[in-house]
C-alpha atoms as a PDB file:
ATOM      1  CA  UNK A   1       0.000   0.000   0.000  1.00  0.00           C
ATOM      2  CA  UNK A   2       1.349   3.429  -0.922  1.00  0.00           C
ATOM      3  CA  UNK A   3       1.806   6.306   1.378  1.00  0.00           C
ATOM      4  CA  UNK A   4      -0.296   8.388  -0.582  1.00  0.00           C
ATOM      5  CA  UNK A   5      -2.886   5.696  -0.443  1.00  0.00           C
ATOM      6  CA  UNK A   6      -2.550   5.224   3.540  1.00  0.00           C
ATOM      7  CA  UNK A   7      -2.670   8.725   4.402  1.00  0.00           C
ATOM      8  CA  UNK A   8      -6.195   9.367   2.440  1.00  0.00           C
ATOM      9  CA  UNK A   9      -7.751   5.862   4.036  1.00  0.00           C
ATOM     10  CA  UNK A  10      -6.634   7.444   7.825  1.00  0.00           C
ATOM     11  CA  UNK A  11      -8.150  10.549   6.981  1.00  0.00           C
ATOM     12  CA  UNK A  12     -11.451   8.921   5.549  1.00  0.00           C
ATOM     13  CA  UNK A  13     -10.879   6.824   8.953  1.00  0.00           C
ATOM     14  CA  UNK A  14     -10.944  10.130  10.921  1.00  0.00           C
ATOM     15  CA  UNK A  15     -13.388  11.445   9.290  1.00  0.00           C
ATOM     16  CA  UNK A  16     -16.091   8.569   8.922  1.00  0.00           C
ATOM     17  CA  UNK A  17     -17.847   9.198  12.261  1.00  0.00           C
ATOM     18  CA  UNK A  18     -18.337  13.020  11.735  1.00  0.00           C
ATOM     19  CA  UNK A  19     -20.044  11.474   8.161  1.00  0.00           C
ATOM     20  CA  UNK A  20     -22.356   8.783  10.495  1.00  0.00           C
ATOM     21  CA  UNK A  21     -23.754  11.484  12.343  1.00  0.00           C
ATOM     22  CA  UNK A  22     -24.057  13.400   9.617  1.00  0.00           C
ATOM     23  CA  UNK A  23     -26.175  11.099   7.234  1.00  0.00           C
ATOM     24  CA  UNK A  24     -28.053   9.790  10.224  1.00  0.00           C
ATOM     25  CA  UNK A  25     -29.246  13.021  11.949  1.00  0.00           C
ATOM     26  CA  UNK A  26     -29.332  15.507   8.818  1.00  0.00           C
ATOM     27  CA  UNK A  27     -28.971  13.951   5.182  1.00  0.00           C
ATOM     28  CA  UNK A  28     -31.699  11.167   6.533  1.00  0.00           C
ATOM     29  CA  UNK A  29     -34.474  13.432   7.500  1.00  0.00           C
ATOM     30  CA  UNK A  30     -33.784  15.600   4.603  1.00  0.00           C
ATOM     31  CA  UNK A  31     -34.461  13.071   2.238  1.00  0.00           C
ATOM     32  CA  UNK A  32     -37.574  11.730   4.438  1.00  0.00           C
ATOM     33  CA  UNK A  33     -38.928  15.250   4.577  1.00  0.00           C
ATOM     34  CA  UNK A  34     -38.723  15.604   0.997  1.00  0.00           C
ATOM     35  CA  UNK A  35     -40.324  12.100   0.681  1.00  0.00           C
ATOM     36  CA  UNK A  36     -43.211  13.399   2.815  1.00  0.00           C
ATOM     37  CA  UNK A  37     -43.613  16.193   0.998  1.00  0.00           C
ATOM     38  CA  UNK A  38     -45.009  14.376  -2.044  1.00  0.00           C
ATOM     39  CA  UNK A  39     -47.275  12.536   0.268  1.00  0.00           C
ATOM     40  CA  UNK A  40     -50.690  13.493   1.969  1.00  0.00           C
ATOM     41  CA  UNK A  41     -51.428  12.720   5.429  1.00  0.00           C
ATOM     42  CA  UNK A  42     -55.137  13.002   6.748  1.00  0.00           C
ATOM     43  CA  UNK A  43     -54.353  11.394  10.453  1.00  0.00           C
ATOM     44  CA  UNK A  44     -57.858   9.839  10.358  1.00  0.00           C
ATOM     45  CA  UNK A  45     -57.559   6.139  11.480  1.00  0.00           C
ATOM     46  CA  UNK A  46     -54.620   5.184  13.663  1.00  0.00           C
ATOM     47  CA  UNK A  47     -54.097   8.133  16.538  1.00  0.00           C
ATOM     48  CA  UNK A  48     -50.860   5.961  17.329  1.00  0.00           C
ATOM     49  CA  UNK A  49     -49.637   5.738  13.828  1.00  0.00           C
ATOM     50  CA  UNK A  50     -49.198   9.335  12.560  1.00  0.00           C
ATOM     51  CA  UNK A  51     -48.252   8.441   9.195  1.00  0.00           C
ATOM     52  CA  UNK A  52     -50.646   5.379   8.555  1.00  0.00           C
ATOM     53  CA  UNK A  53     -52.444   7.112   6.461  1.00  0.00           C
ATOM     54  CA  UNK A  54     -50.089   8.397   4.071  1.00  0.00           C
ATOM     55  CA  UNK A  55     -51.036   8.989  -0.008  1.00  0.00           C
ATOM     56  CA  UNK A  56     -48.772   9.362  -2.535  1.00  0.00           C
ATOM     57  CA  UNK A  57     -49.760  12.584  -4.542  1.00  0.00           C
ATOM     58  CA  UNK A  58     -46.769  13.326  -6.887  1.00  0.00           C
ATOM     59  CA  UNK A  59     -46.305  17.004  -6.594  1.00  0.00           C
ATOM     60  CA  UNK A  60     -49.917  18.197  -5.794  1.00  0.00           C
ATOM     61  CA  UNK A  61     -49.130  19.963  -2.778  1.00  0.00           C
ATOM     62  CA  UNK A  62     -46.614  22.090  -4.532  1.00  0.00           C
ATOM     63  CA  UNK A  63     -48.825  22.982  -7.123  1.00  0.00           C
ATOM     64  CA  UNK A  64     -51.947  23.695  -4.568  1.00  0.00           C
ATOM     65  CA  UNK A  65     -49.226  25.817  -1.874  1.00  0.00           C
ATOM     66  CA  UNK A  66     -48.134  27.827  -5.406  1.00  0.00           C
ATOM     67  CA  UNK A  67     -51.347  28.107  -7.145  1.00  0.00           C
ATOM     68  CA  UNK A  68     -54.247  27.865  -4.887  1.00  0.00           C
ATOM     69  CA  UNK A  69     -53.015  28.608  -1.352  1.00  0.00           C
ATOM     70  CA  UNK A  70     -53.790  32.601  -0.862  1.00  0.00           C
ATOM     71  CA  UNK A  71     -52.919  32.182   2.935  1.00  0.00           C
ATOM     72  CA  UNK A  72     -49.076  30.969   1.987  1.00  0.00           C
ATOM     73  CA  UNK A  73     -48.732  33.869  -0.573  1.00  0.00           C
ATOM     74  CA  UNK A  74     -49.856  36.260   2.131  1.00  0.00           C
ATOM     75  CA  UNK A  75     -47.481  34.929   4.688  1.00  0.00           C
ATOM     76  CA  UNK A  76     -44.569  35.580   2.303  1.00  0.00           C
ATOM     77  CA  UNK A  77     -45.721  39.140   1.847  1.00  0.00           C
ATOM     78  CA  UNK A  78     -45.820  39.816   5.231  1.00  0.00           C
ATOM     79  CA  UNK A  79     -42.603  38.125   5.892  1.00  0.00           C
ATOM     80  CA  UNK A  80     -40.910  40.191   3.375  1.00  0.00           C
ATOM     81  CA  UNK A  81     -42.616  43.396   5.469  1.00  0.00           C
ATOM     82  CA  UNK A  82     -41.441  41.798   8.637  1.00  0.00           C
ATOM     83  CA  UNK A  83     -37.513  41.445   7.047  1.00  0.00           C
ATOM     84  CA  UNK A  84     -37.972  45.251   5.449  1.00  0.00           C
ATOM     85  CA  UNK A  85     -38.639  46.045   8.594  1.00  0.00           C
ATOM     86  CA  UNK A  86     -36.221  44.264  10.710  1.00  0.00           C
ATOM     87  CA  UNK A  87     -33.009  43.607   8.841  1.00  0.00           C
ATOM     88  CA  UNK A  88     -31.925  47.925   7.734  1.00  0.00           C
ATOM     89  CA  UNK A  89     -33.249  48.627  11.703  1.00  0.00           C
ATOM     90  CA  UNK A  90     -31.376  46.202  12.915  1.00  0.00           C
ATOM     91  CA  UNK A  91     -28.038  47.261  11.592  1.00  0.00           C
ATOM     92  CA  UNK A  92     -28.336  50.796  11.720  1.00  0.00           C
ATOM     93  CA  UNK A  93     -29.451  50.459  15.489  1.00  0.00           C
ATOM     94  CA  UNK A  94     -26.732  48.002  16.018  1.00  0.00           C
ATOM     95  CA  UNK A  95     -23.898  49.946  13.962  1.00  0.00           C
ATOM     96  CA  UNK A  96     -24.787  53.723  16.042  1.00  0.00           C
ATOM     97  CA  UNK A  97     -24.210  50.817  19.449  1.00  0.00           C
ATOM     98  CA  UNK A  98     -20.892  49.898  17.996  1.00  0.00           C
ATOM     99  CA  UNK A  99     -19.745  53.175  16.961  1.00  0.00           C
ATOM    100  CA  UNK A 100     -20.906  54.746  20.506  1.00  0.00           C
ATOM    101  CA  UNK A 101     -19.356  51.749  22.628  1.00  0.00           C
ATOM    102  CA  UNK A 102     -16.149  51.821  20.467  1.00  0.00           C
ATOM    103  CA  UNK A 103     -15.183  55.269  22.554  1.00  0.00           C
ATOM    104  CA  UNK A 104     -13.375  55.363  25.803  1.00  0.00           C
ATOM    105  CA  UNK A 105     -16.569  55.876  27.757  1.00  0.00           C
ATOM    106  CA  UNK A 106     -16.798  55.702  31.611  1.00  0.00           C
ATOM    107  CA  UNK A 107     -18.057  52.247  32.498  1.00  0.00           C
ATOM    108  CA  UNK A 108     -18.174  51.007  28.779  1.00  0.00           C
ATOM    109  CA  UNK A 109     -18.027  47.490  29.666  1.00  0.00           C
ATOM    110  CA  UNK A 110     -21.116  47.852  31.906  1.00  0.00           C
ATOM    111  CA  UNK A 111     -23.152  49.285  29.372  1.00  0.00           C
ATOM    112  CA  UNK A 112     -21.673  47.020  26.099  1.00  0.00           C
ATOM    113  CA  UNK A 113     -22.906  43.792  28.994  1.00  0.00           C
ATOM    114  CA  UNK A 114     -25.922  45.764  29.287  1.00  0.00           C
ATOM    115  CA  UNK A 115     -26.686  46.126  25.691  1.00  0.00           C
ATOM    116  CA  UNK A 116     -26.143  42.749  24.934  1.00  0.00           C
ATOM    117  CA  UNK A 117     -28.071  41.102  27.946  1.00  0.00           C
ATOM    118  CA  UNK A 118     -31.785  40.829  25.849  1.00  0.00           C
ATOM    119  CA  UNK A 119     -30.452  39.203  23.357  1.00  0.00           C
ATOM    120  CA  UNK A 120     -29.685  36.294  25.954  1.00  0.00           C
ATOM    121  CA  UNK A 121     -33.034  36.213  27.134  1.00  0.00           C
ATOM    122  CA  UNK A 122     -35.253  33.780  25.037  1.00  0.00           C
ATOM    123  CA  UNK A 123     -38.157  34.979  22.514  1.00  0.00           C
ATOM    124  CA  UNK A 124     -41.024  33.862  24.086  1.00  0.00           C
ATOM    125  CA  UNK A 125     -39.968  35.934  27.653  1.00  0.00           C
ATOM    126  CA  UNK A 126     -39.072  38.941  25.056  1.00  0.00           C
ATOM    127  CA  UNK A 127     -42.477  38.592  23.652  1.00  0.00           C
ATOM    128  CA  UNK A 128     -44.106  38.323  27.091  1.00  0.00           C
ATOM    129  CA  UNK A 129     -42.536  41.495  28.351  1.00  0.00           C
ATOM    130  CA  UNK A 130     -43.301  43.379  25.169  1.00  0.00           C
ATOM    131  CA  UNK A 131     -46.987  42.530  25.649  1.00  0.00           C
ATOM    132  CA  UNK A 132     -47.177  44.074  28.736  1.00  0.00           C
ATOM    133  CA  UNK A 133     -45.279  47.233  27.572  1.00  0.00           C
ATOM    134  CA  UNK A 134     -47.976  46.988  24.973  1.00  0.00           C
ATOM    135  CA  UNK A 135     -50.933  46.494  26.513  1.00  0.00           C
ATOM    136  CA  UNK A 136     -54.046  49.472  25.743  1.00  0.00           C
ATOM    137  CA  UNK A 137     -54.833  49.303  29.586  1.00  0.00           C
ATOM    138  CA  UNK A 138     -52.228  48.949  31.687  1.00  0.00           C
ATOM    139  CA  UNK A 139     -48.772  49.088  29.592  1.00  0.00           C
ATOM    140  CA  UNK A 140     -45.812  51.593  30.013  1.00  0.00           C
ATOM    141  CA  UNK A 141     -46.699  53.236  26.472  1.00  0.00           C
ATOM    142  CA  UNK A 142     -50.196  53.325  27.158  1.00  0.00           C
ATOM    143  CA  UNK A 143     -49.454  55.156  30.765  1.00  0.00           C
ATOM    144  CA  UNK A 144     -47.064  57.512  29.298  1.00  0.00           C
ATOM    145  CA  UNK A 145     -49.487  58.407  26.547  1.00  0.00           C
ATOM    146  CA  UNK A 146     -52.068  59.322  29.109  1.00  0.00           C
ATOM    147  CA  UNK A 147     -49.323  61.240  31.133  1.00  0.00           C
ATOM    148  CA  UNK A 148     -48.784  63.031  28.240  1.00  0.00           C
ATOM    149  CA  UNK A 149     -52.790  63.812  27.408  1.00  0.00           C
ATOM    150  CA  UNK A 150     -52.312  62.147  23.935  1.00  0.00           C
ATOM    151  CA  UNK A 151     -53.769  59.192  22.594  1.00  0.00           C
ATOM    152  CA  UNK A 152     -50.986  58.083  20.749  1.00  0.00           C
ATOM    153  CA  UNK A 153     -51.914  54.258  20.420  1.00  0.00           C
ATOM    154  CA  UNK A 154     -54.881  52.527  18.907  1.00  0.00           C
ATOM    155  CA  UNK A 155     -57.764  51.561  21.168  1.00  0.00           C
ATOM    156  CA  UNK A 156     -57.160  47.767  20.629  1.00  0.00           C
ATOM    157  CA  UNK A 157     -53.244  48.973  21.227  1.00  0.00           C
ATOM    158  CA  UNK A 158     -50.652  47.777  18.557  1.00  0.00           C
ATOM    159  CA  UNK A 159     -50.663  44.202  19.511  1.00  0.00           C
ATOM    160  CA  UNK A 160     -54.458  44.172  17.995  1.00  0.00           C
ATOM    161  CA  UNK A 161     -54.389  46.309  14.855  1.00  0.00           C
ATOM    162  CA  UNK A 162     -53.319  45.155  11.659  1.00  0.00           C
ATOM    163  CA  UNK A 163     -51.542  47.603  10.348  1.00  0.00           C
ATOM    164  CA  UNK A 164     -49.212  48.203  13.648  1.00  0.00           C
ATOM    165  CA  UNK A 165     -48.820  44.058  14.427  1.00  0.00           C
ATOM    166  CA  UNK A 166     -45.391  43.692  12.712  1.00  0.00           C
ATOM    167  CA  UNK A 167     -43.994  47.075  12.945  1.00  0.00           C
ATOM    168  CA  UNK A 168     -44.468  46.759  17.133  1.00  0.00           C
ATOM    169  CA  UNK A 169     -43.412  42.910  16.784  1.00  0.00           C
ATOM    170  CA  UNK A 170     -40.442  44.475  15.109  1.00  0.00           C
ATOM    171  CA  UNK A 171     -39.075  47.203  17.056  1.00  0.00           C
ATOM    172  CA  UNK A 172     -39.561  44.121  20.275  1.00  0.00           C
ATOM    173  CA  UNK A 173     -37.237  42.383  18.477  1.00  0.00           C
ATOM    174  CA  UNK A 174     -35.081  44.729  17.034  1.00  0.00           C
ATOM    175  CA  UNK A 175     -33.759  45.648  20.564  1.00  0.00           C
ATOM    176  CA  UNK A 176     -33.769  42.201  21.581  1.00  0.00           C
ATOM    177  CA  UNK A 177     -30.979  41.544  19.140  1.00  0.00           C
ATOM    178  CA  UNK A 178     -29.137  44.905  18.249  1.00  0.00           C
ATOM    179  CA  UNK A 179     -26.448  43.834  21.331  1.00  0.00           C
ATOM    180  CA  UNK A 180     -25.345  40.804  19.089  1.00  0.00           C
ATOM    181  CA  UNK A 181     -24.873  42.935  16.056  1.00  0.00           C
ATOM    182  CA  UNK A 182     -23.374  45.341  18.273  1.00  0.00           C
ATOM    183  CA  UNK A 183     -20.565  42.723  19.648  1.00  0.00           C
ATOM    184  CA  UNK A 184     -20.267  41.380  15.653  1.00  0.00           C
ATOM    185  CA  UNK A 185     -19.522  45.341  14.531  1.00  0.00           C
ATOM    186  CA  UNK A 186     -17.687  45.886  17.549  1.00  0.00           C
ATOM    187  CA  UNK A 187     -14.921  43.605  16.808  1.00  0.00           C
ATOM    188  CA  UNK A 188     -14.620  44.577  13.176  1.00  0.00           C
ATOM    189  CA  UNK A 189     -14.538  48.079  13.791  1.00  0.00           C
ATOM    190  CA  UNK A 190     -11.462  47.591  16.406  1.00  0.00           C
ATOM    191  CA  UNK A 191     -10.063  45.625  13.862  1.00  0.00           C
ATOM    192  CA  UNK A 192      -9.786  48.252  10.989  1.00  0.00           C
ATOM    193  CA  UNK A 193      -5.416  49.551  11.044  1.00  0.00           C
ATOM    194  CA  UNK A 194      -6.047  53.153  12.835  1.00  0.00           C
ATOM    195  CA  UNK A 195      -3.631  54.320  10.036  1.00  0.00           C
ATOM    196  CA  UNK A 196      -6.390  54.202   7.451  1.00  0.00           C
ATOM    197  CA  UNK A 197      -8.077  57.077   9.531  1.00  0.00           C
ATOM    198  CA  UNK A 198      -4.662  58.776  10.126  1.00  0.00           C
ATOM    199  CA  UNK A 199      -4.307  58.544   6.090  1.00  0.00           C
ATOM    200  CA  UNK A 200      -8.198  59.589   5.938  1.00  0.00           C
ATOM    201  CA  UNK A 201      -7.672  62.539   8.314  1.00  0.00           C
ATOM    202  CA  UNK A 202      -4.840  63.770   6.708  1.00  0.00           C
ATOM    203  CA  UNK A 203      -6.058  63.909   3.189  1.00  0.00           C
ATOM    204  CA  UNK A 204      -8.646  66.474   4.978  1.00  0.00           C
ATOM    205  CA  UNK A 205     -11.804  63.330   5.681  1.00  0.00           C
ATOM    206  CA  UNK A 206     -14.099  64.597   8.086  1.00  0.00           C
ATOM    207  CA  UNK A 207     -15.291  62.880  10.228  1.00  0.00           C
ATOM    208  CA  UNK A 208     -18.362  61.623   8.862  1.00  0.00           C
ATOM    209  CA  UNK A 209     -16.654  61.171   5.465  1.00  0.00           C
ATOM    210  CA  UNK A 210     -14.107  58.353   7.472  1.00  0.00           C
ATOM    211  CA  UNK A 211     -17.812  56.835   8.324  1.00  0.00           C
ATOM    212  CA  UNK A 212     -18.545  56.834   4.868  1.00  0.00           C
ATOM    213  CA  UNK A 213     -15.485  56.196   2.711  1.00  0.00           C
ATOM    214  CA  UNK A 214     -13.243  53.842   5.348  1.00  0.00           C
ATOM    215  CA  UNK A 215     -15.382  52.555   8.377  1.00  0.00           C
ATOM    216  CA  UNK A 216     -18.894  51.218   5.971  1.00  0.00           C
ATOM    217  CA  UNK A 217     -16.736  49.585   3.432  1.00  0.00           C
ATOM    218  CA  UNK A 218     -14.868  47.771   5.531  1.00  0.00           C
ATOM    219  CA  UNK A 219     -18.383  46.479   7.283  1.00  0.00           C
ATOM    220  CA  UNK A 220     -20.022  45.416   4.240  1.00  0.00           C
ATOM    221  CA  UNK A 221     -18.679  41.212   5.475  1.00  0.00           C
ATOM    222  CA  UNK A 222     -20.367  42.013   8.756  1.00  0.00           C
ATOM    223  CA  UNK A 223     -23.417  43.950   6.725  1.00  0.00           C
ATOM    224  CA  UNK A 224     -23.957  40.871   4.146  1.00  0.00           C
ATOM    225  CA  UNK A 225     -24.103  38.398   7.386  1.00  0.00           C
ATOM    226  CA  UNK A 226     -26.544  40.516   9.747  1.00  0.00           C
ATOM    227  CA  UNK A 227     -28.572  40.480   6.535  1.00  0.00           C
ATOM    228  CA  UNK A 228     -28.302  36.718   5.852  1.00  0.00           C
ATOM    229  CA  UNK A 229     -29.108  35.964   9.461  1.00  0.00           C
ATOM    230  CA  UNK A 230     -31.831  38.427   9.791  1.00  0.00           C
ATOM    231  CA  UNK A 231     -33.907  37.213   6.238  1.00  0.00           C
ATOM    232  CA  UNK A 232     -33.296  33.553   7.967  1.00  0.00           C
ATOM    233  CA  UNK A 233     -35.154  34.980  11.383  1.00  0.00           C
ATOM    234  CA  UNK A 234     -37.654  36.240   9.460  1.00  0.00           C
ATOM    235  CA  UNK A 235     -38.303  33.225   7.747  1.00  0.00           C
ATOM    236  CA  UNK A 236     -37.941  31.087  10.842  1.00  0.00           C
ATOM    237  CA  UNK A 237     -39.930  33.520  12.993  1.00  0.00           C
ATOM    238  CA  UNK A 238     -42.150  31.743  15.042  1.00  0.00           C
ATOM    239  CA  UNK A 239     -42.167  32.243  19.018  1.00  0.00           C
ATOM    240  CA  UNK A 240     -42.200  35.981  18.838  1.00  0.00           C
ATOM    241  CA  UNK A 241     -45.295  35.382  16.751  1.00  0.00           C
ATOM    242  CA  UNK A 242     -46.831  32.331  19.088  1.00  0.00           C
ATOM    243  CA  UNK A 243     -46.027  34.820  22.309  1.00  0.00           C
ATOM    244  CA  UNK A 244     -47.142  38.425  21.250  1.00  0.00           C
ATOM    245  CA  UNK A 245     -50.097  36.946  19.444  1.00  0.00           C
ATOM    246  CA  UNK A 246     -51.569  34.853  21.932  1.00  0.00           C
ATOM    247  CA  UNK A 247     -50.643  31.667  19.711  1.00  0.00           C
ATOM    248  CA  UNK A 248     -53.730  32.643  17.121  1.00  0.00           C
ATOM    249  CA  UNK A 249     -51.440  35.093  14.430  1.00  0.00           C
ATOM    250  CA  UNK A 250     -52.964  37.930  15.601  1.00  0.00           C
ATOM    251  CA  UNK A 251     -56.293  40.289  14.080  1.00  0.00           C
ATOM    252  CA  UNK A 252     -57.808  39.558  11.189  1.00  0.00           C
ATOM    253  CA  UNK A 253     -57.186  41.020   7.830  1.00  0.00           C
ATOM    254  CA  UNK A 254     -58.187  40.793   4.787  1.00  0.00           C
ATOM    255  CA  UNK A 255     -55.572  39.754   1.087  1.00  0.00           C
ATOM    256  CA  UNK A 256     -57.415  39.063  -2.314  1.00  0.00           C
ATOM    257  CA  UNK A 257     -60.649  39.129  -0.808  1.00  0.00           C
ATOM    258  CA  UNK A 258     -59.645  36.069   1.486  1.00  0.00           C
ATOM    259  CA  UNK A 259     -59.591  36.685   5.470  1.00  0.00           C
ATOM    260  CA  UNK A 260     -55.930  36.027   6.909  1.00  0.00           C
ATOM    261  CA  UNK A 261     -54.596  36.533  10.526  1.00  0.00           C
ATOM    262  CA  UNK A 262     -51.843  39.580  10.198  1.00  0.00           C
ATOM    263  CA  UNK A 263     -49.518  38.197  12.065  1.00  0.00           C
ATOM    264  CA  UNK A 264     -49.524  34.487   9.963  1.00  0.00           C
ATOM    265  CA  UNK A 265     -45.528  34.771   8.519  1.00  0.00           C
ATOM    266  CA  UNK A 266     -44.066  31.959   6.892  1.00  0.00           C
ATOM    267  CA  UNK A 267     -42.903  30.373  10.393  1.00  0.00           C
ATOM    268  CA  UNK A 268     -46.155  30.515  12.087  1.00  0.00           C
ATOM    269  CA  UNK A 269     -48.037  29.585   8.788  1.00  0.00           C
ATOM    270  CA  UNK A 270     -46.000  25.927   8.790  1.00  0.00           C
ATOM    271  CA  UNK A 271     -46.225  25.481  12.746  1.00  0.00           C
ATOM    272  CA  UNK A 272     -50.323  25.948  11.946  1.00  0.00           C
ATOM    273  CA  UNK A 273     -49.883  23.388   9.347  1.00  0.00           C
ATOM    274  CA  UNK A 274     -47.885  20.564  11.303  1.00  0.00           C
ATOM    275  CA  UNK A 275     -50.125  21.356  14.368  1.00  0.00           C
ATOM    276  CA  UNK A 276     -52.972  20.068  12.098  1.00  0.00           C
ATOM    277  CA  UNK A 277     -51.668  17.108  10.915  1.00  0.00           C
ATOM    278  CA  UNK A 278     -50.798  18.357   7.274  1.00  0.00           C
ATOM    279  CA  UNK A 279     -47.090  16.976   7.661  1.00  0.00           C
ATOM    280  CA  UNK A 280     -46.766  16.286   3.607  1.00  0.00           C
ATOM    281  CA  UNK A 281     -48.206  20.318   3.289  1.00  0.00           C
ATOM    282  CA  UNK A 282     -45.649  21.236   5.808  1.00  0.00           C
ATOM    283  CA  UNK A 283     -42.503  19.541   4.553  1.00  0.00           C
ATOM    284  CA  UNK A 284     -43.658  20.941   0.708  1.00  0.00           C
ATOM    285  CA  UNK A 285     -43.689  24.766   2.389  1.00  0.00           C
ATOM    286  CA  UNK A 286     -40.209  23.861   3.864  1.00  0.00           C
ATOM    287  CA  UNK A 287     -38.647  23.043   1.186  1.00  0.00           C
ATOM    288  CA  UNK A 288     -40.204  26.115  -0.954  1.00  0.00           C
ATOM    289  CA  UNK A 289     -38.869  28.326   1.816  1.00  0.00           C
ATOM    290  CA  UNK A 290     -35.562  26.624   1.655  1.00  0.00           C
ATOM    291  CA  UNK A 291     -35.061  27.450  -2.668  1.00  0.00           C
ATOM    292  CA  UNK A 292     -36.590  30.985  -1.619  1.00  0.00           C
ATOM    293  CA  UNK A 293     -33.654  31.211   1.089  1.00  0.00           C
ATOM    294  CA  UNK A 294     -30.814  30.026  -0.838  1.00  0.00           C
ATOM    295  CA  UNK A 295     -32.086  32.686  -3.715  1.00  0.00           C
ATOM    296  CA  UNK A 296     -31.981  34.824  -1.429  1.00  0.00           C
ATOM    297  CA  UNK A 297     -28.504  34.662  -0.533  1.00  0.00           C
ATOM    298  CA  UNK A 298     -26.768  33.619  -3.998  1.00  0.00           C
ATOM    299  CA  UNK A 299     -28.356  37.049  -5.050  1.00  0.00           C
ATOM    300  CA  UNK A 300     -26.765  38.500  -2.381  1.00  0.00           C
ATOM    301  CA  UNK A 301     -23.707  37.189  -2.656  1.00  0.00           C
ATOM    302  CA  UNK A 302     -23.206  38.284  -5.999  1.00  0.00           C
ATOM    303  CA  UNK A 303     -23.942  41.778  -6.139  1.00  0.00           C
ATOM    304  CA  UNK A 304     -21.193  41.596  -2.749  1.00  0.00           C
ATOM    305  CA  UNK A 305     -18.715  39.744  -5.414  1.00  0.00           C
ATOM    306  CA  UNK A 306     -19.733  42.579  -7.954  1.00  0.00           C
ATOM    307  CA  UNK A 307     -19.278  45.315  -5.345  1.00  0.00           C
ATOM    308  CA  UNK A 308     -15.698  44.751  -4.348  1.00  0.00           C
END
């Protein structure tokens, strides 16, 4: 046996647990998911045997989740609301908390641990505390507002209109995450050579034109992954939904003359559906949301390749 030969069997050797796990706890239910997604289940006879009643139906529920399914369509517009909304607020907020903690403030690291504590809390005791803030009888905003001798909120508050549901879901979580973009901008931003501002500053750059012309280009890495991240928390967002709706998607509304919950995104829309048994509807909206992700990001990681 050559040496060539024995050195690539040891590292296929080293390597063939890693591979194990892999195929058993990831390529496995991939491939079963996808399986199930060509299948309908109706749960009807066995209670113990969820998939016992299983149909093969070829790719019918991708055609009737594309075509006929006015609920999934409005999900995905109001998850692409929920990501406008979300993803530029999150890195501005988190870039002006970078760029104010990167000074030699008194007690910096108290406030940088500060910063960062919510996003260490979990989503659902975010979205608890946010109700209460938000509540039209007894919340902070709704006491300030009467302080204040303005009725700034809705009557049903902002939790129970339509049209301010995401927006105040948003700005909740928002702040529960702008200390992790923080830390993430943070480190790049003590990372850029101070002679690049020297050179700047000497070339007669204010201030805000080092911001602009040296400190954001070097970011754009950090900018591309905060917005990767954030379009895959929108599409995954699910227990800020369950906890500042009251588990039901919040009010009704209405999209092409259909009646939708405003708060159904595409997260809460597939927890609905494998609640109800529809596991072959559920795995076919996965995958969709899957090719719509990795669009997503090859777009995005082309015009970044056609930027630099």
């Amino acid at each position: 046996m050559s040496k060539s030969l024995r050195e690539t069997l040891v590292a296929y050797a080293f390597l063939a647990p890693f591979l194990v796990v892999f195929l058993l706890f990831l390529g496995y239910p991939v491939l079963y998911s996808f399986s199930l997604s060509l299948h309908k289940t109706t749960l009807t006879t066995n209670w113990y045997d969820v998939f016992g009643d299983m149909r093969y139906c070829g790719l019918e529920n991708y055609k009737k989740l594309l075509t006929q399914d006015v609920e999934f369509w409005h999900s995905l517009v109001s998850t692409g609301i929920y990501a406008a909304l979300c993803i530029p607020t999150g890195i501005a907020v988190s870039l002006a908390l970078a760029l104010l903690m990167n000074n030699q403030l008194p007690a910096v690291s108290l406030f940088r641990s500060a910063f960062f504590l919510p996003n260490v809390l979990d989503a659902l005791v975010v979205g608890m505390i946010w109700v209460l803030i938000y509540s039209p009888t007894y919340g902070l905003l709704d006491q300030v507002s009467n302080w204040a001798g303005m009725q700034l909120l809705p009557r049903e508050g902002l939790l129970g209109n339509p049209y301010s549901l995401l927006p105040a879901i948003a700005v909740a979580m928002v702040l529960k995450g702008a200390g992790f973009g923080m830390v993430l901008l943070l480190t790049a931003l003590q990372n850029i050579p101070e002679s690049l501002y020297e050179a700047a500053e000497i070339d007669g750059c204010t201030r805000w034109q080092q911001l602009r012309f040296v400190t954001l280009p070097l970011l754009k890495p950090i900018f591309f992954f905060m917005t990767v991240t954030g379009l895959m928390g929108a599409l995954n967002a699910f227990t800020e939904i369950y906890a500042m709706t009251g588990g039901i998607g919040g009010p009704s509304t209405t999209f092409l003359d259909s009646t939708v919950r405003a708060g159904n995104l595409v997260g809460f829309f597939l927890f609905t559906h494998f609640q109800r048994g529809n596991y072959g509807y559920a795995s076919a909206i996965s995958f969709v949301l899957l090719a719509l992700a990795l669009i997503f990001t090859t777009m995005q990681m082309k015009l970044l390749k056609a930027e630099d």
